[in-house]
Each structure stands twice: as C-alpha cells, then as structure tokens.
PDB file of N, CA and C in Angstrom:
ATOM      1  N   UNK A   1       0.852  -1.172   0.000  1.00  0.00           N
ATOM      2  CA  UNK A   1       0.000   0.000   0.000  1.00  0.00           C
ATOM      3  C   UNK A   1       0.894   1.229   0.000  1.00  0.00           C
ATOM      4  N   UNK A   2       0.609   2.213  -0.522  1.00  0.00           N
ATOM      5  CA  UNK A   2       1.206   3.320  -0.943  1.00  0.00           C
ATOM      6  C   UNK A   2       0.920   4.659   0.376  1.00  0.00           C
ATOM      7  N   UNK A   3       2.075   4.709   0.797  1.00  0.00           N
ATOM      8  CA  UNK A   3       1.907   5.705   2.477  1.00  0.00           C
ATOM      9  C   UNK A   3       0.996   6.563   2.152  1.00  0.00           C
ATOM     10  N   UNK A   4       1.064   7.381   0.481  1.00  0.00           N
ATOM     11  CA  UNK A   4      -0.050   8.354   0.402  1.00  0.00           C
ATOM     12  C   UNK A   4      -1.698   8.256   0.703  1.00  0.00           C
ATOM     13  N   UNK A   5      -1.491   6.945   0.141  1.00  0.00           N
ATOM     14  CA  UNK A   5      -3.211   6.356   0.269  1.00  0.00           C
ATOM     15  C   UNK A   5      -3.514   6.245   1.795  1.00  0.00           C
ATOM     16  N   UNK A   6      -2.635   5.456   2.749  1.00  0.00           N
ATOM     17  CA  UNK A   6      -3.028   5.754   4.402  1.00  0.00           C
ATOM     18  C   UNK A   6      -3.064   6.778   4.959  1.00  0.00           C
ATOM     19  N   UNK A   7      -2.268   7.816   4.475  1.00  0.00           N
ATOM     20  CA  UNK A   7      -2.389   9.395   5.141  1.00  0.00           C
ATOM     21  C   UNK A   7      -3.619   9.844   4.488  1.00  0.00           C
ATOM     22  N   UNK A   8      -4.380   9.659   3.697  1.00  0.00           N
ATOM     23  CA  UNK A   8      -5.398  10.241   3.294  1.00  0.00           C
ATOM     24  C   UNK A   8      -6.678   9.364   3.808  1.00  0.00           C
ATOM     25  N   UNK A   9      -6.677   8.294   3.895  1.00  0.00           N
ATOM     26  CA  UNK A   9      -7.570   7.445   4.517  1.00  0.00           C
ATOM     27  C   UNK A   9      -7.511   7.805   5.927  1.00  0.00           C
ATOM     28  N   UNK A  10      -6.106   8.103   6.661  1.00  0.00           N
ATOM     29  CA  UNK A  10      -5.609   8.408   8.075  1.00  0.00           C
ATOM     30  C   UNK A  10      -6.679   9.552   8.535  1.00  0.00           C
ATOM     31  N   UNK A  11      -7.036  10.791   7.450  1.00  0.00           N
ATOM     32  CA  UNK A  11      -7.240  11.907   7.461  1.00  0.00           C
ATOM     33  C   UNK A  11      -8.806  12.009   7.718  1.00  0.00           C
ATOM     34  N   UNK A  12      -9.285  11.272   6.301  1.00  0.00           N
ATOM     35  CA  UNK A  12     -10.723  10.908   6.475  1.00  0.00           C
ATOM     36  C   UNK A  12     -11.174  10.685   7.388  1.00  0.00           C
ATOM     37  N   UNK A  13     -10.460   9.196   8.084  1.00  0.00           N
ATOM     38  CA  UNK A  13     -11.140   8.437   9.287  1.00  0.00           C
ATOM     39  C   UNK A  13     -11.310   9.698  10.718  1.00  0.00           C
ATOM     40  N   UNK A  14     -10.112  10.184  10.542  1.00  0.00           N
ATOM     41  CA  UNK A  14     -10.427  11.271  11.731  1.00  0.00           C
ATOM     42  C   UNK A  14     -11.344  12.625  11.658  1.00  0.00           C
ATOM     43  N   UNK A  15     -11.750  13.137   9.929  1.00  0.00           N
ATOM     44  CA  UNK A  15     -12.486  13.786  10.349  1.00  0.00           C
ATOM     45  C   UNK A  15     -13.827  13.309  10.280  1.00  0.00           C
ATOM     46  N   UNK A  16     -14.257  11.961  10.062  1.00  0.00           N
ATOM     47  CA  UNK A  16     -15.404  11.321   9.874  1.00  0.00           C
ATOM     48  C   UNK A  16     -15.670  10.778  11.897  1.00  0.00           C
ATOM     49  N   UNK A  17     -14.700  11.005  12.371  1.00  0.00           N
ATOM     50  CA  UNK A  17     -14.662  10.726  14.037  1.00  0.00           C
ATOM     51  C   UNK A  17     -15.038  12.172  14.907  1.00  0.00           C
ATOM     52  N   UNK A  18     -15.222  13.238  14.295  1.00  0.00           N
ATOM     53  CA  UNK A  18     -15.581  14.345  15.068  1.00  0.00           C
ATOM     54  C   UNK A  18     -16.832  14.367  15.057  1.00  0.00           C
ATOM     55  N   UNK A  19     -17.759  14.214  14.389  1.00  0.00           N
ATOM     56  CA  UNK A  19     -18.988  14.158  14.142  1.00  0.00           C
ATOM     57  C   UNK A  19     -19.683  13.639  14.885  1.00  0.00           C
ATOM     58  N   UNK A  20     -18.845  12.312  15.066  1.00  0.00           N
ATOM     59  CA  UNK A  20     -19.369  11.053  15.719  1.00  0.00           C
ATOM     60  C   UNK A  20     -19.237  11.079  17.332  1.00  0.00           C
ATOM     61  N   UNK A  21     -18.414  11.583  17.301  1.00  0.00           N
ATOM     62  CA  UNK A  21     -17.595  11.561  18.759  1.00  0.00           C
ATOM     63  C   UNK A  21     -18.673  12.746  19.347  1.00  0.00           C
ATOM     64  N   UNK A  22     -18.835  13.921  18.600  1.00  0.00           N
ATOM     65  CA  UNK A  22     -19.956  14.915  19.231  1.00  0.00           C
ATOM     66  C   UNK A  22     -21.270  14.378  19.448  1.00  0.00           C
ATOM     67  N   UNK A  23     -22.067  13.517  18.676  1.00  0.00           N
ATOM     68  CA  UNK A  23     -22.961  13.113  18.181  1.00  0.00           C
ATOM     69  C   UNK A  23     -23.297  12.245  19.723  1.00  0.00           C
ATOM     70  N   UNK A  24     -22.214  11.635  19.529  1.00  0.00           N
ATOM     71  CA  UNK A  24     -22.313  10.638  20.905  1.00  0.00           C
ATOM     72  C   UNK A  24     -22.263  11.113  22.382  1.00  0.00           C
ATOM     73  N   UNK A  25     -21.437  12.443  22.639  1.00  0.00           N
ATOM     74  CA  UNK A  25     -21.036  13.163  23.851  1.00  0.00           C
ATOM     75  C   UNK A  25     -22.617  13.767  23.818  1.00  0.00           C
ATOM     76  N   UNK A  26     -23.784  14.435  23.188  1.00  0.00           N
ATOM     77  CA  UNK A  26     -24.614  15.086  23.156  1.00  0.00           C
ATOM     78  C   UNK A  26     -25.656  14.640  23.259  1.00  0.00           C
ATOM     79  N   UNK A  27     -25.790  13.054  23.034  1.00  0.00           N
ATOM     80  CA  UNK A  27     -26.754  12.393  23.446  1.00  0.00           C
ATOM     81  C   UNK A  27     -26.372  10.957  24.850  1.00  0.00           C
ATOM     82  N   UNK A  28     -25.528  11.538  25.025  1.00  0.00           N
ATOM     83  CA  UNK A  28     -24.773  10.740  26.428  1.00  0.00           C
ATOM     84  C   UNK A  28     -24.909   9.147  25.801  1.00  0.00           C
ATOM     85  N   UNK A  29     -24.241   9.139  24.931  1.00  0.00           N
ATOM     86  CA  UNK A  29     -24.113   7.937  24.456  1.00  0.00           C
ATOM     87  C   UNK A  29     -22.390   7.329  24.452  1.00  0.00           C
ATOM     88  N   UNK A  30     -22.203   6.325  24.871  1.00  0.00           N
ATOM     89  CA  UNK A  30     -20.674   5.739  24.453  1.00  0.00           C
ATOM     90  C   UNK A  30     -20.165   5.609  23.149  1.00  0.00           C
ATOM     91  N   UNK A  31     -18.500   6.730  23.205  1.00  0.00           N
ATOM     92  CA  UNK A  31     -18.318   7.306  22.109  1.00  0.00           C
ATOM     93  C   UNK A  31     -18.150   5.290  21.040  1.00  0.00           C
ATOM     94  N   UNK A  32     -18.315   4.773  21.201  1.00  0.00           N
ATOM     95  CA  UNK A  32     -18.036   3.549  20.337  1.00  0.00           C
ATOM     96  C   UNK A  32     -17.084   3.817  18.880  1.00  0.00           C
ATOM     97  N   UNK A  33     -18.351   4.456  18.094  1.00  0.00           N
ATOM     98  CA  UNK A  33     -17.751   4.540  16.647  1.00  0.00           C
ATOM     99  C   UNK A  33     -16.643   4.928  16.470  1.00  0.00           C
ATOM    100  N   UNK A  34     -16.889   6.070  17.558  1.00  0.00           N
ATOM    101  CA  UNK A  34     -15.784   7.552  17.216  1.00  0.00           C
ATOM    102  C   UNK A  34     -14.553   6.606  17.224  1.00  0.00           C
ATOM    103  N   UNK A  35     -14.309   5.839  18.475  1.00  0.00           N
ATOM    104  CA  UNK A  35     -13.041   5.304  18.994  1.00  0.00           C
ATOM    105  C   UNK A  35     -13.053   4.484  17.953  1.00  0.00           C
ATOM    106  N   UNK A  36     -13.801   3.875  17.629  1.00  0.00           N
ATOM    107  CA  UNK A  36     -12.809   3.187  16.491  1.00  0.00           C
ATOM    108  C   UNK A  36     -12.479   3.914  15.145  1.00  0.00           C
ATOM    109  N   UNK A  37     -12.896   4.866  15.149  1.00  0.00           N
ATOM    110  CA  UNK A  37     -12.767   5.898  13.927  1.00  0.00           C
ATOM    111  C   UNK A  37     -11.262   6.157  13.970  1.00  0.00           C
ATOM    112  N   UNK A  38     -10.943   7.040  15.054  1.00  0.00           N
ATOM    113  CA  UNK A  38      -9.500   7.231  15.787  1.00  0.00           C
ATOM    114  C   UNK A  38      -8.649   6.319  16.177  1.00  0.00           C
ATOM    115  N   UNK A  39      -9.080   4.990  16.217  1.00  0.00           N
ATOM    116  CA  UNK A  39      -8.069   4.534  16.280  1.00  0.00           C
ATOM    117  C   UNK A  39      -7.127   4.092  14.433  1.00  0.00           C
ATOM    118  N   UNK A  40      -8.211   3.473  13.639  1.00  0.00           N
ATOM    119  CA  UNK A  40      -7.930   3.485  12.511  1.00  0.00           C
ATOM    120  C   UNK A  40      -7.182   4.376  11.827  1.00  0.00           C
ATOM    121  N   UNK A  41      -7.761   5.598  12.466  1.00  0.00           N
ATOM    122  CA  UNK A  41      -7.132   7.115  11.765  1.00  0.00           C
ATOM    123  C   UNK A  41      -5.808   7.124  12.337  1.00  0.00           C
ATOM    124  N   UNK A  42      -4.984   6.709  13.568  1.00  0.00           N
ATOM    125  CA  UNK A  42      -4.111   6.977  14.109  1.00  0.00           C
ATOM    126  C   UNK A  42      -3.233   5.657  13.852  1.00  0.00           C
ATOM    127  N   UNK A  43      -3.636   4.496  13.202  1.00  0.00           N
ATOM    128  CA  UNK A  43      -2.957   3.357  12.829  1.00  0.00           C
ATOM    129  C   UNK A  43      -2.664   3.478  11.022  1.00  0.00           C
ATOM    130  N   UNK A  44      -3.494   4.130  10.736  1.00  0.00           N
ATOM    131  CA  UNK A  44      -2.996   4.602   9.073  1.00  0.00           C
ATOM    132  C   UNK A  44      -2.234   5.547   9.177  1.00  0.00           C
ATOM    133  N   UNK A  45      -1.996   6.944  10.189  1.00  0.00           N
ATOM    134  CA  UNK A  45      -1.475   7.849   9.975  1.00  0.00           C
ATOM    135  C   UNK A  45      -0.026   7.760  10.621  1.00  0.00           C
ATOM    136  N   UNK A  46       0.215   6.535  11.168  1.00  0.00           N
ATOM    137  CA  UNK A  46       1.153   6.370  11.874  1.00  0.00           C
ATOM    138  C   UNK A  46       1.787   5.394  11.008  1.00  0.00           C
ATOM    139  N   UNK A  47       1.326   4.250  10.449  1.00  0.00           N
ATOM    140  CA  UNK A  47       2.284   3.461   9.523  1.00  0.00           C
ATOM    141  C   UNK A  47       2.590   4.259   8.263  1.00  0.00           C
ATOM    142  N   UNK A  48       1.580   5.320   7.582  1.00  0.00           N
ATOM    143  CA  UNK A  48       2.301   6.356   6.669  1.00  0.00           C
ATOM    144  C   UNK A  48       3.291   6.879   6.777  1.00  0.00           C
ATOM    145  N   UNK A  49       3.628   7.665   7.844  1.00  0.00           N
ATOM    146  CA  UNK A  49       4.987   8.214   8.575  1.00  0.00           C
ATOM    147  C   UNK A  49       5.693   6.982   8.499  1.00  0.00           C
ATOM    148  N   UNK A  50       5.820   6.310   9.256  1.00  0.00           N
ATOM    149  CA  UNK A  50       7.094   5.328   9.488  1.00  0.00           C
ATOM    150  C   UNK A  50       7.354   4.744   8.122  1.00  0.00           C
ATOM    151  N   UNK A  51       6.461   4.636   7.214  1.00  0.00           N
ATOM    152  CA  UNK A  51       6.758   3.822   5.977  1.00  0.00           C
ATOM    153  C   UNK A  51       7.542   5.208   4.496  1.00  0.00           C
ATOM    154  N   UNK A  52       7.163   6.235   4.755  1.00  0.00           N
ATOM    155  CA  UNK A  52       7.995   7.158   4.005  1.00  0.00           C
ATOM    156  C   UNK A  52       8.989   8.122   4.586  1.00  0.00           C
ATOM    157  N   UNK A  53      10.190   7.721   3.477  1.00  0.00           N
ATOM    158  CA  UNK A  53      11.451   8.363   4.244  1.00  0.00           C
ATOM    159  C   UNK A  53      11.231   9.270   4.332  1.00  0.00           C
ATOM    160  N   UNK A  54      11.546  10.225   5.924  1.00  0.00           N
ATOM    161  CA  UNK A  54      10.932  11.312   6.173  1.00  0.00           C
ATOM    162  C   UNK A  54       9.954  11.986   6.365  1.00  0.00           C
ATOM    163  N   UNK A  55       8.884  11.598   6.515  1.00  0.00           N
ATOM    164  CA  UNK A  55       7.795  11.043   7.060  1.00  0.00           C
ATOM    165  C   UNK A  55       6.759  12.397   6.047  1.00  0.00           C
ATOM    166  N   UNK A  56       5.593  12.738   6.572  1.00  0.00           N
ATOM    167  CA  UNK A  56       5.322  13.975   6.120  1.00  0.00           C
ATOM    168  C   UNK A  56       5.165  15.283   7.168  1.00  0.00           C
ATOM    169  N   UNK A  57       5.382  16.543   6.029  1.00  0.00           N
ATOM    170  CA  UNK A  57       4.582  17.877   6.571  1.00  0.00           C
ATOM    171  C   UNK A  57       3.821  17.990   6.657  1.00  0.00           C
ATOM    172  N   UNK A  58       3.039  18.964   7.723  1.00  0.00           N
ATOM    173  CA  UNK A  58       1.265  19.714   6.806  1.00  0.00           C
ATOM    174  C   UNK A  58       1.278  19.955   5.632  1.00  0.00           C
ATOM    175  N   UNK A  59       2.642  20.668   5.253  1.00  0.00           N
ATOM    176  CA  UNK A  59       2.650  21.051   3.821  1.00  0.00           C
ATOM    177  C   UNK A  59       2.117  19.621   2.839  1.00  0.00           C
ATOM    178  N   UNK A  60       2.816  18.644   2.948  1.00  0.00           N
ATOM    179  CA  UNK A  60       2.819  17.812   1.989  1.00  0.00           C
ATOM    180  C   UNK A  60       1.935  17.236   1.600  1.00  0.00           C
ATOM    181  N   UNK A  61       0.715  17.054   3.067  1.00  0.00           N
ATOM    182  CA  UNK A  61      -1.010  16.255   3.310  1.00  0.00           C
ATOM    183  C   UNK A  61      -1.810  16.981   1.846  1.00  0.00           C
ATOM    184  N   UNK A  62      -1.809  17.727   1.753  1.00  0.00           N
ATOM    185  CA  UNK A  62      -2.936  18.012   0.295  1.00  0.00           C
ATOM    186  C   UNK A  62      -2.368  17.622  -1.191  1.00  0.00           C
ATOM    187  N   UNK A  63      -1.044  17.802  -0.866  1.00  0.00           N
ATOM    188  CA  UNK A  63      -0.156  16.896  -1.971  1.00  0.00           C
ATOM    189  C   UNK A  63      -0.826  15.522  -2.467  1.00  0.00           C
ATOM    190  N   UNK A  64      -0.672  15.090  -1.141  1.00  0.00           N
ATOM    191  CA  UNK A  64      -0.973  13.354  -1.294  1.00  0.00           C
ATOM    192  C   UNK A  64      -2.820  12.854  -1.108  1.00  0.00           C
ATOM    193  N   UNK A  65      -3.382  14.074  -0.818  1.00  0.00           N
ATOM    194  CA  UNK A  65      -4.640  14.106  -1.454  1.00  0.00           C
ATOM    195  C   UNK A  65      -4.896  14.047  -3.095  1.00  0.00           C
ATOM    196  N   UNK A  66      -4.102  15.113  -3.491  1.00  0.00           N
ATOM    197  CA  UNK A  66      -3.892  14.927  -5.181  1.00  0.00           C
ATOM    198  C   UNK A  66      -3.534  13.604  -5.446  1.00  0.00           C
ATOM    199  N   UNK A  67      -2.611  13.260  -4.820  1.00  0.00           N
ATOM    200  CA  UNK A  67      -1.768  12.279  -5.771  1.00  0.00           C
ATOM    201  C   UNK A  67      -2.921  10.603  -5.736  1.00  0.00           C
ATOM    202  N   UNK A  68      -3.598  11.026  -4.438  1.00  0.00           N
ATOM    203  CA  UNK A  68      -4.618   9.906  -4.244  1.00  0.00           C
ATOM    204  C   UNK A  68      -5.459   9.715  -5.331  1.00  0.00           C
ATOM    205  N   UNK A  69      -6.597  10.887  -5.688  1.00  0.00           N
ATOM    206  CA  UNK A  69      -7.532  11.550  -6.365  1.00  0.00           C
ATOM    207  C   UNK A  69      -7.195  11.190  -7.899  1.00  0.00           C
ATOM    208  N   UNK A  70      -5.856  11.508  -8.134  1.00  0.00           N
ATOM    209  CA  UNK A  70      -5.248  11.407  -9.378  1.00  0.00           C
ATOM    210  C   UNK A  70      -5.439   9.555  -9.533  1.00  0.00           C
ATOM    211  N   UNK A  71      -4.806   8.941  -8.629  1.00  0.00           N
ATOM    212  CA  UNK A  71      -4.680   7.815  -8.877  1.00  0.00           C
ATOM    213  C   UNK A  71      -6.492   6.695  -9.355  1.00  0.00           C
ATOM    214  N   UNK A  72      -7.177   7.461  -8.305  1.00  0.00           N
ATOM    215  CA  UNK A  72      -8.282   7.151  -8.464  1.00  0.00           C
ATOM    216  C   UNK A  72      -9.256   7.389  -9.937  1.00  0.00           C
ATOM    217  N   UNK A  73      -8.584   8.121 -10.343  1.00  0.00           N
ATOM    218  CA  UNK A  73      -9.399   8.999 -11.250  1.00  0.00           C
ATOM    219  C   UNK A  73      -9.066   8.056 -12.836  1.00  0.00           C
ATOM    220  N   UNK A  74      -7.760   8.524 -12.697  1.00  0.00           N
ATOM    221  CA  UNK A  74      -6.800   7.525 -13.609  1.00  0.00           C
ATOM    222  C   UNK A  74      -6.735   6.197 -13.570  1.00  0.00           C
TER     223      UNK A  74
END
C-alpha cells in the first residue's frame, strides 16, 4: 500500500470521528464509533509516517490528497 493512500484514509477516518464523537457526547451515548474511527485514523497515519522516508509535513497532506484523487481517477 502506498503511504499516500493511508495518510489520506488516516485523514478521512479522523475527520469522519468528530462528528461522531460529538454526536455521541450530546446524546450521552458511548463514544463507540468515534473510537474506532481514531483509532484506525491513528494506525494509518502512523504506519504512513514510518513507511515514508521522512515522514510527512502539513505542507505535503494536500499533496498526497492529489496524488490519491489522481490515482483514483486515472
């Protein structure tokens, strides 16, 4: 798997976990989803780093949105 594709999946999963995580705090419900949202998000975004030399910037995250998008597209 290509580090770009987990940092962008990494990215998703966590902002698809705020929602959830509120959703759940507001109706006093156990955050369930959220946590597993975050954890996924923090197990893709963490083997991305370790798997590319030098891991990434902020700068570089919309980069590898393109390069995802592109791949998909193509």
């Amino acid at each position: 798997m290509d580090p770009d594709i987990a940092i962008v999946l990494g990215v998703i999963f966590l902002a698809l976990a705020v929602p959830s995580l509120l959703s759940s705090f507001s109706e006093s419900r156990p955050p369930r989803a959220a946590m597993v949202l975050i954890v996924l998000a923090g197990g893709a975004i963490y083997w991305a780093i370790t798997k590319r030399p030098g891991g990434y910037t902020l700068d570089e995250i919309p980069g590898a949105f393109v390069h995802v998008v592109g791949m998909v597209i193509h």
